[in-house]
Every structure is written in structure tokens, then in C-alpha cells.
C-alpha atoms as a PDB file:
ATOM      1  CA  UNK A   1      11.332  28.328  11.866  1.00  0.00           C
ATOM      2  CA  UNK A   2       7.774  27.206  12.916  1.00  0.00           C
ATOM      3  CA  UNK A   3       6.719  27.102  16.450  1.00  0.00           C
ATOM      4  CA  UNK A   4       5.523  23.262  15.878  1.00  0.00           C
ATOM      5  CA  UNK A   5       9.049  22.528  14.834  1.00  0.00           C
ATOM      6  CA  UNK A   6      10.662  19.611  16.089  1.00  0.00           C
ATOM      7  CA  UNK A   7      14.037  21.045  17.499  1.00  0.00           C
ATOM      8  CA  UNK A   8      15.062  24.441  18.221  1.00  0.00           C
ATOM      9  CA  UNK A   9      16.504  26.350  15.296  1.00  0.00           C
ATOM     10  CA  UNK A  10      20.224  25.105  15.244  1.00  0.00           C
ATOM     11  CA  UNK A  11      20.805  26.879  12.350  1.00  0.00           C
ATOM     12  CA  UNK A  12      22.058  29.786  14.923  1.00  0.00           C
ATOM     13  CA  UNK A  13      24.664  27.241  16.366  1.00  0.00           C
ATOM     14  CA  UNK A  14      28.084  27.148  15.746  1.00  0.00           C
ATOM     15  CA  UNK A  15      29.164  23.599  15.242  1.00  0.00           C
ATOM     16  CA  UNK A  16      32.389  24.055  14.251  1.00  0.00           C
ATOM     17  CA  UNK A  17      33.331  25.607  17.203  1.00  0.00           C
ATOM     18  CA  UNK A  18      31.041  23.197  19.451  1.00  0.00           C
ATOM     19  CA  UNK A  19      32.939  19.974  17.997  1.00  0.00           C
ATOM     20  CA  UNK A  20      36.502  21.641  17.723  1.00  0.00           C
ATOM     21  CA  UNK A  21      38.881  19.047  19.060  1.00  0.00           C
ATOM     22  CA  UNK A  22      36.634  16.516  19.936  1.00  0.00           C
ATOM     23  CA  UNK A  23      36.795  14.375  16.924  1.00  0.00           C
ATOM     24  CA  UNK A  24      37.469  11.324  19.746  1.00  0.00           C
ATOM     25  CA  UNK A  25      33.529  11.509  21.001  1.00  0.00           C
ATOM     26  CA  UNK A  26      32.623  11.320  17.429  1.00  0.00           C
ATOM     27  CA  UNK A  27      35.145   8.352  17.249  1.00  0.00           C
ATOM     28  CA  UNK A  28      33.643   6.545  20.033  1.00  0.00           C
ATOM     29  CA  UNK A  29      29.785   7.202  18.888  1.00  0.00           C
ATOM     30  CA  UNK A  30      30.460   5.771  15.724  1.00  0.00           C
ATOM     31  CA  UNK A  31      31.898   2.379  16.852  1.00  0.00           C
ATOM     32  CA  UNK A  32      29.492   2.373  19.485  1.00  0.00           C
ATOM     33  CA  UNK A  33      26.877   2.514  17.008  1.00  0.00           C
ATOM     34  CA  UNK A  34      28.868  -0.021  14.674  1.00  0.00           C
ATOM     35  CA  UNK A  35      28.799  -2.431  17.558  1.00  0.00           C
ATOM     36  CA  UNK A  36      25.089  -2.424  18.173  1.00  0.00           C
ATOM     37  CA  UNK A  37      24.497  -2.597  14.455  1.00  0.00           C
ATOM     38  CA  UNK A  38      26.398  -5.530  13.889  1.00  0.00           C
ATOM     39  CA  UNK A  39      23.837  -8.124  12.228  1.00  0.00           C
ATOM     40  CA  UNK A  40      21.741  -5.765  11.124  1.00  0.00           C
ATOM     41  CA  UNK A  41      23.833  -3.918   8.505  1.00  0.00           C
ATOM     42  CA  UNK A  42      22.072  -3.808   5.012  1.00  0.00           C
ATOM     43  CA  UNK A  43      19.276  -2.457   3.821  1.00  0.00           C
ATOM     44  CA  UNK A  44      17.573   0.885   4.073  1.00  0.00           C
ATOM     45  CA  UNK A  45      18.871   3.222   6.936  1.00  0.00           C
ATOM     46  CA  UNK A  46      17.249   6.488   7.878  1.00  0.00           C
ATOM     47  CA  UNK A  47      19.775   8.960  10.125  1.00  0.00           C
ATOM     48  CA  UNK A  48      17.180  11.211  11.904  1.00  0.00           C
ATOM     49  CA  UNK A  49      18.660  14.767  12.663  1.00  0.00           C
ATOM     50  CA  UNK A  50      22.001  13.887  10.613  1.00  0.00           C
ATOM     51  CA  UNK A  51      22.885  17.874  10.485  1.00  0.00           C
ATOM     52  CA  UNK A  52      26.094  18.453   8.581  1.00  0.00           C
ATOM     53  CA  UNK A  53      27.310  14.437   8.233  1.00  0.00           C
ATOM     54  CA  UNK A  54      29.179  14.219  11.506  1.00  0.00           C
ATOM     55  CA  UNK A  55      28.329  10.221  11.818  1.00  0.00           C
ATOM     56  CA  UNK A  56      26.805   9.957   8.135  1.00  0.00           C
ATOM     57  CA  UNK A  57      30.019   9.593   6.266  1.00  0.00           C
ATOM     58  CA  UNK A  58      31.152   6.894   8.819  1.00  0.00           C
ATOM     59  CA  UNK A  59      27.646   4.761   8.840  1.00  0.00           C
ATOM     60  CA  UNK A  60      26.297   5.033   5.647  1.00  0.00           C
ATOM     61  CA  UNK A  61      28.977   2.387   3.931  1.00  0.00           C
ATOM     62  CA  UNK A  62      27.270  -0.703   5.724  1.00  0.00           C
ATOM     63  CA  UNK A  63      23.437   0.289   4.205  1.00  0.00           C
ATOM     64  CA  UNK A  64      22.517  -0.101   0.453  1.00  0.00           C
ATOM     65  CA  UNK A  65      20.600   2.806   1.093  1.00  0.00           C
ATOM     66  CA  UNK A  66      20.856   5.765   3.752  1.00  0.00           C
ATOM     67  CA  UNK A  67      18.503   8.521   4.248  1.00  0.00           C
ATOM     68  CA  UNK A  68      19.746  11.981   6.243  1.00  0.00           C
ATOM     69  CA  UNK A  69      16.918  13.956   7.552  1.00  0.00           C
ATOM     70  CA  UNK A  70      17.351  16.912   9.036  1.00  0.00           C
ATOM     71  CA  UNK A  71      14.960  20.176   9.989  1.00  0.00           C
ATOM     72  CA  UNK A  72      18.028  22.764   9.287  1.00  0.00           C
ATOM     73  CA  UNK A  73      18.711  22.306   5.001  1.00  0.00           C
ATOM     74  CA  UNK A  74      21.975  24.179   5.298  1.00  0.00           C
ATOM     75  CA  UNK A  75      23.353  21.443   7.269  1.00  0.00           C
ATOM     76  CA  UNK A  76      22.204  19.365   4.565  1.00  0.00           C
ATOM     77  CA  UNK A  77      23.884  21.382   1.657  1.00  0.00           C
ATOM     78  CA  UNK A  78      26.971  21.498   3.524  1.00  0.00           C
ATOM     79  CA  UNK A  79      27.163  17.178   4.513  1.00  0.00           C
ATOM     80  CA  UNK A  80      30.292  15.693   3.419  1.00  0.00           C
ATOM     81  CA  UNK A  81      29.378  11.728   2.886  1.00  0.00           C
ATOM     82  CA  UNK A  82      32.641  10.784   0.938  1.00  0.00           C
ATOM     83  CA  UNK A  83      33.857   8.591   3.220  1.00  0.00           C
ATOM     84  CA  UNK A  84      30.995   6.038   2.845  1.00  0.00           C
ATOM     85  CA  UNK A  85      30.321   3.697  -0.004  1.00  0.00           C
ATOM     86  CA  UNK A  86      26.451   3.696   0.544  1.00  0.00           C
ATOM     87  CA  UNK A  87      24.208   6.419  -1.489  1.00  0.00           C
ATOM     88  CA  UNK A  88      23.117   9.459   0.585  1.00  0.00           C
ATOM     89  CA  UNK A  89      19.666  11.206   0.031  1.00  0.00           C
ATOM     90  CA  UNK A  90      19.037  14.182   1.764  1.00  0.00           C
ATOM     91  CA  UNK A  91      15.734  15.312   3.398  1.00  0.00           C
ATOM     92  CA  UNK A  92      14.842  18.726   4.806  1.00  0.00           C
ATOM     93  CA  UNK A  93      11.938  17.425   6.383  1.00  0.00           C
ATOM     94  CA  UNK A  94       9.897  17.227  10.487  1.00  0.00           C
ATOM     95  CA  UNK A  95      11.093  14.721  12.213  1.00  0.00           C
ATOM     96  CA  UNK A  96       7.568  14.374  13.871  1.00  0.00           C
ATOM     97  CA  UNK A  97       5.804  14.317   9.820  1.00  0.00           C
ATOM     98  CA  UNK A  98       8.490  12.509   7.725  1.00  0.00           C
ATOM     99  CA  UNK A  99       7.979  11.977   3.947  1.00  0.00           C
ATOM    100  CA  UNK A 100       8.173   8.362   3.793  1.00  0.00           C
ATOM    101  CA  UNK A 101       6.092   5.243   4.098  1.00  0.00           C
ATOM    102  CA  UNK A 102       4.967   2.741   6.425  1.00  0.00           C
ATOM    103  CA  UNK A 103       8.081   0.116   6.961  1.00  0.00           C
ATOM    104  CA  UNK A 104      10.172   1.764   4.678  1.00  0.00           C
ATOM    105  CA  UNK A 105      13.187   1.635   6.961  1.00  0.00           C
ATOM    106  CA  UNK A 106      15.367  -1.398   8.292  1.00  0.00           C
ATOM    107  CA  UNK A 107      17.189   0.600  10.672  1.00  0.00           C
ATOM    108  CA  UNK A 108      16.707   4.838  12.574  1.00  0.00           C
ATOM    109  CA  UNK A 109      19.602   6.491  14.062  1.00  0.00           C
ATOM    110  CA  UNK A 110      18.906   9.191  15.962  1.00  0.00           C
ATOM    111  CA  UNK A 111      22.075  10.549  18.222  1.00  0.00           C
ATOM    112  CA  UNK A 112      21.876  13.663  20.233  1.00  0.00           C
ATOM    113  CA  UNK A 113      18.293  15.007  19.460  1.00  0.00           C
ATOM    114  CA  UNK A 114      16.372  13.213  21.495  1.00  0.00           C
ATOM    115  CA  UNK A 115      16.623  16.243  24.505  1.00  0.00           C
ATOM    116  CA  UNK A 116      16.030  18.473  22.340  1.00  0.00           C
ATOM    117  CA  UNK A 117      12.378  17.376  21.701  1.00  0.00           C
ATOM    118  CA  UNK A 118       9.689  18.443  23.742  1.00  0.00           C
ATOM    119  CA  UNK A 119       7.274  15.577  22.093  1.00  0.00           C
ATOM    120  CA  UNK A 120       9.492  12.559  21.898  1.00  0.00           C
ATOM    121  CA  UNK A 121       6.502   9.976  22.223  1.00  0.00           C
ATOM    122  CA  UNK A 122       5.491  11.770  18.876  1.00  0.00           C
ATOM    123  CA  UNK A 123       9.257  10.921  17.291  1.00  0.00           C
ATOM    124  CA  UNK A 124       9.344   7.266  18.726  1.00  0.00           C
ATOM    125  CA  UNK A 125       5.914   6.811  17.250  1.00  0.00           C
ATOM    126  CA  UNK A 126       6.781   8.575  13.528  1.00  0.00           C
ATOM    127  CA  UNK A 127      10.064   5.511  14.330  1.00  0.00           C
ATOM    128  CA  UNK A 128       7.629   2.759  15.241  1.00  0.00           C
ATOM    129  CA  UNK A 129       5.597   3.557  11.388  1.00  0.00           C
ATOM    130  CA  UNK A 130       8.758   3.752   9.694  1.00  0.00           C
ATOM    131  CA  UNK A 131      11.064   0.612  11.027  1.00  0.00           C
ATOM    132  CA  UNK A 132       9.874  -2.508   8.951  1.00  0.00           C
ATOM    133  CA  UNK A 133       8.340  -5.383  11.456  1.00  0.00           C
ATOM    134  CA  UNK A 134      11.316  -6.475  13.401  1.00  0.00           C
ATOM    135  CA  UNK A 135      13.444  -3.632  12.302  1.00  0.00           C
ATOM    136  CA  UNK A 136      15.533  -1.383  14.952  1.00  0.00           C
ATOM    137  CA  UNK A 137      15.872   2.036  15.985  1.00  0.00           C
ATOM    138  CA  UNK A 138      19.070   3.598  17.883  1.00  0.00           C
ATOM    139  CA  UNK A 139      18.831   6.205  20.350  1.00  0.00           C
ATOM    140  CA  UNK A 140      20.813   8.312  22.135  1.00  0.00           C
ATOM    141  CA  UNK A 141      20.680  10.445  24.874  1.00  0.00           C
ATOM    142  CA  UNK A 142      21.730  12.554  28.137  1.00  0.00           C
ATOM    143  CA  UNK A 143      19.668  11.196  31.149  1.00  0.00           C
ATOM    144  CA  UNK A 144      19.014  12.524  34.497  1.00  0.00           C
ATOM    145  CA  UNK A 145      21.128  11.458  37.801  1.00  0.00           C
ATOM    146  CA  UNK A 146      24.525  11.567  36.239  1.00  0.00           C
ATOM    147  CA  UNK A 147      27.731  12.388  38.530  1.00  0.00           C
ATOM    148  CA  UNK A 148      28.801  14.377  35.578  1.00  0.00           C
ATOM    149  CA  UNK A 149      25.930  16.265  35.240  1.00  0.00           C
ATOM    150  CA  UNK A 150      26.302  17.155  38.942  1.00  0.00           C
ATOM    151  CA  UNK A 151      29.315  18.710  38.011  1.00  0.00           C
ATOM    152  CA  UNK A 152      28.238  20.909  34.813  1.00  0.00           C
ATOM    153  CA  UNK A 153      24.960  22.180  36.911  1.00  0.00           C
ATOM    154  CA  UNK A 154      27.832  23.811  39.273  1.00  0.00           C
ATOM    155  CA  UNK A 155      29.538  24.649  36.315  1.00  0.00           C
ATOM    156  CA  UNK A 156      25.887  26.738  35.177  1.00  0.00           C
ATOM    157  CA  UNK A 157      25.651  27.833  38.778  1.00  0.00           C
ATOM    158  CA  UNK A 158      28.970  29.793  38.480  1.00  0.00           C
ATOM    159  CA  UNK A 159      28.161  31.292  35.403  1.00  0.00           C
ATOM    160  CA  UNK A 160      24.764  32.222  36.801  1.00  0.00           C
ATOM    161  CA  UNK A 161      22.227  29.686  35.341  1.00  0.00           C
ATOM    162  CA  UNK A 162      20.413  27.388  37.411  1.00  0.00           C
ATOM    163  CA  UNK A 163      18.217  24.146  36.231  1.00  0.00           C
ATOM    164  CA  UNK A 164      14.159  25.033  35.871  1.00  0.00           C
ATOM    165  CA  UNK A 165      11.824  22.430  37.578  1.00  0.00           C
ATOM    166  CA  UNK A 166      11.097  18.935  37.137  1.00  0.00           C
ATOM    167  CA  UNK A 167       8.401  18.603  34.462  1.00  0.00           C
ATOM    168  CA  UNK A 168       6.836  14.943  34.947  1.00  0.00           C
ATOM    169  CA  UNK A 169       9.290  12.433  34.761  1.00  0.00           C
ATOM    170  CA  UNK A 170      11.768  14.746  32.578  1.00  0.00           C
ATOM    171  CA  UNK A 171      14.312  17.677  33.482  1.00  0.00           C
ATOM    172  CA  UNK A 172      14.783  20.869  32.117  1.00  0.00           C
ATOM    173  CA  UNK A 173      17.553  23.559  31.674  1.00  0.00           C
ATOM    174  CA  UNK A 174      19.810  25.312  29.486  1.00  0.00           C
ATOM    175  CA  UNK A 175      22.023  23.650  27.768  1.00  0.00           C
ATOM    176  CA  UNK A 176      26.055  25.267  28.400  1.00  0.00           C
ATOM    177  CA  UNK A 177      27.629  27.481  25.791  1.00  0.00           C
ATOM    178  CA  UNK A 178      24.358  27.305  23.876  1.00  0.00           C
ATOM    179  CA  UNK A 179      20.927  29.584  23.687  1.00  0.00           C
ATOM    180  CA  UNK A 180      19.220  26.541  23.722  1.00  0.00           C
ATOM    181  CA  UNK A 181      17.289  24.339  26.271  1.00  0.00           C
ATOM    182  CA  UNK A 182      17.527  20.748  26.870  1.00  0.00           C
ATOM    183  CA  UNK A 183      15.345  17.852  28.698  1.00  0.00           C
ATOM    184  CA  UNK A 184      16.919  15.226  30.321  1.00  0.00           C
ATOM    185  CA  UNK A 185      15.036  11.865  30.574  1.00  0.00           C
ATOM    186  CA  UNK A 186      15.272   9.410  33.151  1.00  0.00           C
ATOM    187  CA  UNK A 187      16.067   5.498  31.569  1.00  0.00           C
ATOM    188  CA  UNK A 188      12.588   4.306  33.004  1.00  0.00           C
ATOM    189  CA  UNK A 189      10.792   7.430  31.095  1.00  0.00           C
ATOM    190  CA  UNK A 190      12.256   6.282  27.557  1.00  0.00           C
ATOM    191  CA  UNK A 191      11.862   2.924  28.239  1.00  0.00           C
ATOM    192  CA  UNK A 192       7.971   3.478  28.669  1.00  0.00           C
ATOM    193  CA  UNK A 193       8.021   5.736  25.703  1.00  0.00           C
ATOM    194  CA  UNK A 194       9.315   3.128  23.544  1.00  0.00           C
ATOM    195  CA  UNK A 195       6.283   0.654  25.134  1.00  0.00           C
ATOM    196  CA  UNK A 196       3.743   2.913  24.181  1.00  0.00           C
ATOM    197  CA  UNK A 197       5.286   3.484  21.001  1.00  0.00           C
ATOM    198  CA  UNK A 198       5.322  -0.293  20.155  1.00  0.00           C
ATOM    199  CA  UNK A 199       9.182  -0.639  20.712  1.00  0.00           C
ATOM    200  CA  UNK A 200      10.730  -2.919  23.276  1.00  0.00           C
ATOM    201  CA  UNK A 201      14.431  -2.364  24.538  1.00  0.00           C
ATOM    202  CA  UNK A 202      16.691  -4.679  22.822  1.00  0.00           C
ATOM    203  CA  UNK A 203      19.803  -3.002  24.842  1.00  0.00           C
ATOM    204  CA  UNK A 204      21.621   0.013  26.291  1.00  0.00           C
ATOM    205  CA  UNK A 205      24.925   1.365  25.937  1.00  0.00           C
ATOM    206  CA  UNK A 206      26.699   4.206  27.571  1.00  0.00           C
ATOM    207  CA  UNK A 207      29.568   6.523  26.975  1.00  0.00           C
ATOM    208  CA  UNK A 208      30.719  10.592  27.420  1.00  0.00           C
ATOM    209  CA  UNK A 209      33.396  10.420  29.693  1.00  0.00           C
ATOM    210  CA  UNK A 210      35.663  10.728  26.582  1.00  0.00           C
ATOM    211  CA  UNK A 211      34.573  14.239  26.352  1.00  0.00           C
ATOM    212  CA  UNK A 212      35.887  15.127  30.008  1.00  0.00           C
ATOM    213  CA  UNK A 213      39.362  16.306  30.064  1.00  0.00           C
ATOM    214  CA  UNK A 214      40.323  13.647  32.549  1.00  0.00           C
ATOM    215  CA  UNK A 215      39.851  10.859  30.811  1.00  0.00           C
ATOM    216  CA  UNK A 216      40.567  12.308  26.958  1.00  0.00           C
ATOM    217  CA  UNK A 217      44.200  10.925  26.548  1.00  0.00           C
ATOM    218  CA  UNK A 218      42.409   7.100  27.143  1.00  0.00           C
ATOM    219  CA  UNK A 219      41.844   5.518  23.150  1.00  0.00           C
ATOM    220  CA  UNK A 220      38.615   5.596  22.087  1.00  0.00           C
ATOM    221  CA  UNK A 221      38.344   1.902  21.688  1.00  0.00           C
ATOM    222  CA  UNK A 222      38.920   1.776  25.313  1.00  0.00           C
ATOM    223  CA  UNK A 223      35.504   3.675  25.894  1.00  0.00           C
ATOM    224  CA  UNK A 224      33.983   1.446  22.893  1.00  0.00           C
ATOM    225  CA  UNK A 225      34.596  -1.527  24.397  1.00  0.00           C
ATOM    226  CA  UNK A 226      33.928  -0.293  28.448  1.00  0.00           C
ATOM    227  CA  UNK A 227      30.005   0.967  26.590  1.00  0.00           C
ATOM    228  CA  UNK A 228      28.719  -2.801  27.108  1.00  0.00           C
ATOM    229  CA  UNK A 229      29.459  -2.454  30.887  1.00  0.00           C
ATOM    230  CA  UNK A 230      27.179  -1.696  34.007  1.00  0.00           C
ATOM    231  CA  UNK A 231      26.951   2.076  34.455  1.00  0.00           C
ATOM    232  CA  UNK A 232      27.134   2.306  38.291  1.00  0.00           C
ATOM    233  CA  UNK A 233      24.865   4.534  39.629  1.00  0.00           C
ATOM    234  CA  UNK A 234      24.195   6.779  36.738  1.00  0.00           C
ATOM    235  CA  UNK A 235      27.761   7.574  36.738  1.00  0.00           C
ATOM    236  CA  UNK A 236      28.348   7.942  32.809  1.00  0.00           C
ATOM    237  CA  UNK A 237      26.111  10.613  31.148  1.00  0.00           C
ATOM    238  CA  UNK A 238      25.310   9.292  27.130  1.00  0.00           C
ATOM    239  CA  UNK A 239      23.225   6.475  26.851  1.00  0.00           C
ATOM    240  CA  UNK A 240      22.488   4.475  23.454  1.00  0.00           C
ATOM    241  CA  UNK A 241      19.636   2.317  23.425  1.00  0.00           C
ATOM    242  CA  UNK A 242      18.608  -0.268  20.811  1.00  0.00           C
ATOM    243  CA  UNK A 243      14.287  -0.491  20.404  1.00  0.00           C
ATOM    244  CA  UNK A 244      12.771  -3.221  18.416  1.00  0.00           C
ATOM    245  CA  UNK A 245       9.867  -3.459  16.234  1.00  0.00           C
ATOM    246  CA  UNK A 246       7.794  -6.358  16.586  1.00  0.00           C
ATOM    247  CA  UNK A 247       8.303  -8.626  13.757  1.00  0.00           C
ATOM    248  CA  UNK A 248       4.456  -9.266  13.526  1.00  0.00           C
ATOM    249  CA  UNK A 249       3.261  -5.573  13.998  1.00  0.00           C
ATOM    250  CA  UNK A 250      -0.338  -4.865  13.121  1.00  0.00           C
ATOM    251  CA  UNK A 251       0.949  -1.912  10.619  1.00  0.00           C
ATOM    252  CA  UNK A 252      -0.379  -2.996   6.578  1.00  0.00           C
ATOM    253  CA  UNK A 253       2.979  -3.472   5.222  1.00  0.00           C
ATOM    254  CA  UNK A 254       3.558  -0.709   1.959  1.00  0.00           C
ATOM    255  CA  UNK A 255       5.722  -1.815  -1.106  1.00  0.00           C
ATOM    256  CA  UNK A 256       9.132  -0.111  -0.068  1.00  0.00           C
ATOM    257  CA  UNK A 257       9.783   0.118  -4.165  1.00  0.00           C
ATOM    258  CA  UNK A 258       9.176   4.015  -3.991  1.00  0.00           C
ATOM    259  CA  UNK A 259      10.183   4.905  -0.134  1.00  0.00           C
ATOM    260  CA  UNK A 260       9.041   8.560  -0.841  1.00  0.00           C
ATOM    261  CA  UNK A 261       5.342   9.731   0.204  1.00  0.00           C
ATOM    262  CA  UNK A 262       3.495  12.505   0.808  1.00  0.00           C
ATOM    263  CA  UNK A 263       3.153  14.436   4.979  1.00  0.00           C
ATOM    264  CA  UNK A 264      -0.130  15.487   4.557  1.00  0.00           C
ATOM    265  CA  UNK A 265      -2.318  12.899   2.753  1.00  0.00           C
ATOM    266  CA  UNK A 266       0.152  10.043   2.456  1.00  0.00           C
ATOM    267  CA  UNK A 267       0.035   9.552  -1.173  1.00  0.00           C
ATOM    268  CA  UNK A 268       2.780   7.033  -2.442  1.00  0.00           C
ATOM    269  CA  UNK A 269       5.382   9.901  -4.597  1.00  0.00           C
ATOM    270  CA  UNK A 270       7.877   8.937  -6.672  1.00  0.00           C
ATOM    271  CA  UNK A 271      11.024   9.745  -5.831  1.00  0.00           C
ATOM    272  CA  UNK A 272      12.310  10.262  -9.346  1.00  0.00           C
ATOM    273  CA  UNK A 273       9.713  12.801  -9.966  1.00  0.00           C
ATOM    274  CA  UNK A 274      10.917  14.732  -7.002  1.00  0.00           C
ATOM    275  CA  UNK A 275      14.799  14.546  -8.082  1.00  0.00           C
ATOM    276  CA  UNK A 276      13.927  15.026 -11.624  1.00  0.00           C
ATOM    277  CA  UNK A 277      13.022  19.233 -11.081  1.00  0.00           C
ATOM    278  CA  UNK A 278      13.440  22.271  -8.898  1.00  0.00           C
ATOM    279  CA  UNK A 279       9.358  21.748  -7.966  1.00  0.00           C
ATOM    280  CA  UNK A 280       6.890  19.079  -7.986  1.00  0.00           C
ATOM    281  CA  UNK A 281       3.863  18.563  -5.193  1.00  0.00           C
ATOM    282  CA  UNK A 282       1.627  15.613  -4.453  1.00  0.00           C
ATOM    283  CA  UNK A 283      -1.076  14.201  -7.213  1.00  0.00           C
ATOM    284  CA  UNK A 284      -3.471  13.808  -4.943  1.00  0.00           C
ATOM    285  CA  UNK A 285      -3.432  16.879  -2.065  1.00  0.00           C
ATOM    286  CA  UNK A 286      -1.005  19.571  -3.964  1.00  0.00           C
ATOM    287  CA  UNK A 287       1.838  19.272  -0.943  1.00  0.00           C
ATOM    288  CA  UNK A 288       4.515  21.175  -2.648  1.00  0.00           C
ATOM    289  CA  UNK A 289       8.124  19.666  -2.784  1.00  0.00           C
ATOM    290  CA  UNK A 290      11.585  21.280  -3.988  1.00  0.00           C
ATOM    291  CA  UNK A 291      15.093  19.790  -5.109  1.00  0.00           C
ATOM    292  CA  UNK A 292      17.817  22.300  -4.696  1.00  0.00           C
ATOM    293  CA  UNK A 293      21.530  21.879  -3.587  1.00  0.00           C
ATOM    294  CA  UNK A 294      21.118  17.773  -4.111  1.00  0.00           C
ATOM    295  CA  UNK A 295      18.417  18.278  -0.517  1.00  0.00           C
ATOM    296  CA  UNK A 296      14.637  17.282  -0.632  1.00  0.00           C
ATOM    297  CA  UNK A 297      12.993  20.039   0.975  1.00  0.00           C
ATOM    298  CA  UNK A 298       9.373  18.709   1.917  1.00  0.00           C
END
């Protein structure tokens, strides 16, 4: 994978065995994310770092059109989206240099990437060009001062990790049972990234005790509905958080009849041409693209 890549390379991750027996977190996720989408259903949806379908199947039924982008295109290959009345298209794409146009999208989802990304001004900005005016993005992510988190840094402790430093208003260290590292944001620092990305805060949500032992026999609509409360001092770990678009944003407005375009120069593509053959690149600047496996591979 490139160095400039937006994520680390997850292809080396074993999600199977990450999300064995914790099909209640995905449970909760999804409805959280039903619940904050309520009255904004329809349209064109774009999942950002989908991987293998974990949430797609259950989401992409209330869109007329759903997009899953992801940097890793076995993931892709492998996404089950049966469960879903909507049409999938798959990307293979950076999340920081998607292939689409300006206000393409009435609604991102992005859930569980954001601490992976060591530029997320750069992916709430790419969101911000992509959501039509007055259009919504949803977040998620792990942020700093949690109890819980308390608990898993003496969890890393006895296993002989520690957290790194403070970097600015963000936290680093490794993230358990994986090779890779994580940042944890503070809910003022993505707030003011969303500001200076042109996104306001419509609302925040937050969950993950569900995936503590203690509290797994609870029902998931139990956590669902308990999402909407006050999180006392930073006591629950997973927030969501809903950012607007202004409805009278400054972006020129493209036709959304062909959604596809090109990450170098821009060019309007057709997204037939693309699906039509294994190869076909950009009129205009020669950026190559590739159809195999039913993925767009920019």
C-alpha cells in the first residue's frame, strides 16, 4: 500500500476473528445509525471505509442508491449486501481523493475509521465537497477521557504496551490485539474539524458498553435507545456525530446524472463506460480505471 494512504493496510487484519461473537455491537451501530437517519432516508448514500459489508447490507435498503468505498478491494470482493433492497456499487478508491463529484451525495457514513486517519481535516473536507447543500455526514469514533479506556490502557500496560504522547489536541497508541495504531480525538477537536471543514454538529450519540462483558447480556435496543442520553463524564467510549452541510454552500452545484469523475483532473466519467470493461481511463488526463470482481478500482 502507498505511504499517502488513508488507513493502515487492514488487509493484514483478521476480521473474522476481531468481530467473532459480537454481532450485538454491530446490532446496536446499525439502529443507532437508523435513528439518526430517520428523515433523511432516500437518495444517494456513500458508506466511507465499508470493508467487507458489516453495516452495508443493513443500511443500504433505505437509499435508492448506496456507494461502498473502501481502500482494501478484497473487502470489497468479499461484501455480502443481500440483505438490503438498495443497489450497491463498489469503489476501491482514497478516501482523502474519491472518484466522485461535487454534491453527489445526500448522506456519508463513516463508522470506525475516523482514528485511524492521521489527516482527518483532509476526510471531513473530501465529505464537505461530496454531501449536497444541506446534506449530512455520520461519524463515528473512540474519543479521549473515557472510563473504559482507562481500563484497556491497564489492560496494554500488562501486556507491556504503553500509550505514546499527546500530539496536539489528539492521542496516540496501539490499538489491542492489532499491529496497528490509533488516535483518539477529543469531542471539542472534531467539532472544530467539522467548522473548518464547513460542517456544523447537528448531534451526538454514544454507545460501546455493549462490547464489555458486563453489560453484553442487556438487548441491544436497550443501548439504542440509552445513545440519545448525556454521557457523564466521558464515561461511554463510541461516539456518533451527525455534521451538516449548509444548505446554501458556496460549492457550484454539478449535475449528479453521472456521480462518477475523475481524482486527478476532475473530468465528469461515465459510469457506464467504467462498468462496461475490464479498463477504461479518463478522456481528458489518461487516469486509468479497472472493473474486476463487480469493484471499481480507481
Amino acid at each position: 500500500m502507498e505511504t499517502n494512504a488513508p488507513v493502515n493496510d487492514f488487509s493484514r487484519l483478521d476480521f473474522e476473528g476481531l468481530w467473532k461473537d459480537r454481532e450485538k455491537v454491530t446490532e446496536v451501530e446499525c439502529g443507532i445509525l437508523k435513528s439518526m437517519l430517520r428523515g433523511k432516508k432516500g437518495g444517494r448514500a456513500l458508506e466511507a471505509g465499508a470493508g467487507k459489508g458489516r453495516l452495508t447490507s443493513n443500511l443500504n435498503g433505505s437509499f435508492s442508491e448506496y456507494f461502498a468505498l473502501d481502500a482494501v478491494p478484497a473487502f470489497l470482493e468479499e461484501m455480502k449486501c443481500g440483505n438490503g433492497k438498495g443497489k450497491v456499487v463498489r469503489v476501491n478508491a482514497d478516501l482523502y481523493r474519491t472518484p466522485f463529484r461535487n454534491n453527489s451525495f445526500d448522506t456519508v457514513i463513516m463508522v470506525r475509521v475516523l482514528n485511524f486517519l492521521k489527516h482527518p481535516d483532509k476526510a471531513l473536507k473530501e465529505f464537505h465537497r461530496l454531501l449536497r447543500p444541506g446534506g449530512t455526514a455520520i461519524l463515528s469514533y473512540y474519543h479521549k477521557g473515557s472510563f473504559v479506556l482507562v481500563v484497556d490502557k491497564f489492560k496494554a500496560m500488562g501486556n507491556g504496551n504503553d500509550r505514546q504522547p499527546k500530539i496536539a489536541s489528539r492521542e496516540l497508541r496501539p490499538v489491542l490485539c492489532s499491529p496497528f495504531e490509533e488516535y483518539f480525538y477529543s469531542r471539542s477537536h472534531v467539532s472544530n474539524l467539522a467548522s473548518e471543514a464547513g460542517l456544523t454538529v447537528e448531534s451526538v450519540r454514544s454507545c460501546g458498553l455493549e462490547d464489555y462483558s458486563p453489560f453484553s447480556r442487556l438487548p441491544a435496543s436497550l443501548f439504542i435507545r440509552a445513545s440519545g442520553m448525556p454521557n457523564p463524564l466521558g464515561m461511554i467510549p463510541h461516539s456518533f456525530v451527525s455534521l451538516k452541510k449548509a444548505a446554501g454552500d458556496e460549492l457550484p452545484v454539478d449535475s449528479v446524472e453521472e456521480v462518477m469523475a475523475c481524482p486527478d483532473c476532475h473530468s465528469e466519467i461515465e459510469f457506464e463506460s467504467i462498468c462496461s470493461g475490464p479498463m477504461s481511463a479518463c478522456r481528458n488526463c489518461g487516469h486509468r480505471f479497472e472493473y474486476r470482481k463487480g469493484v471499481i478500482r480507481v
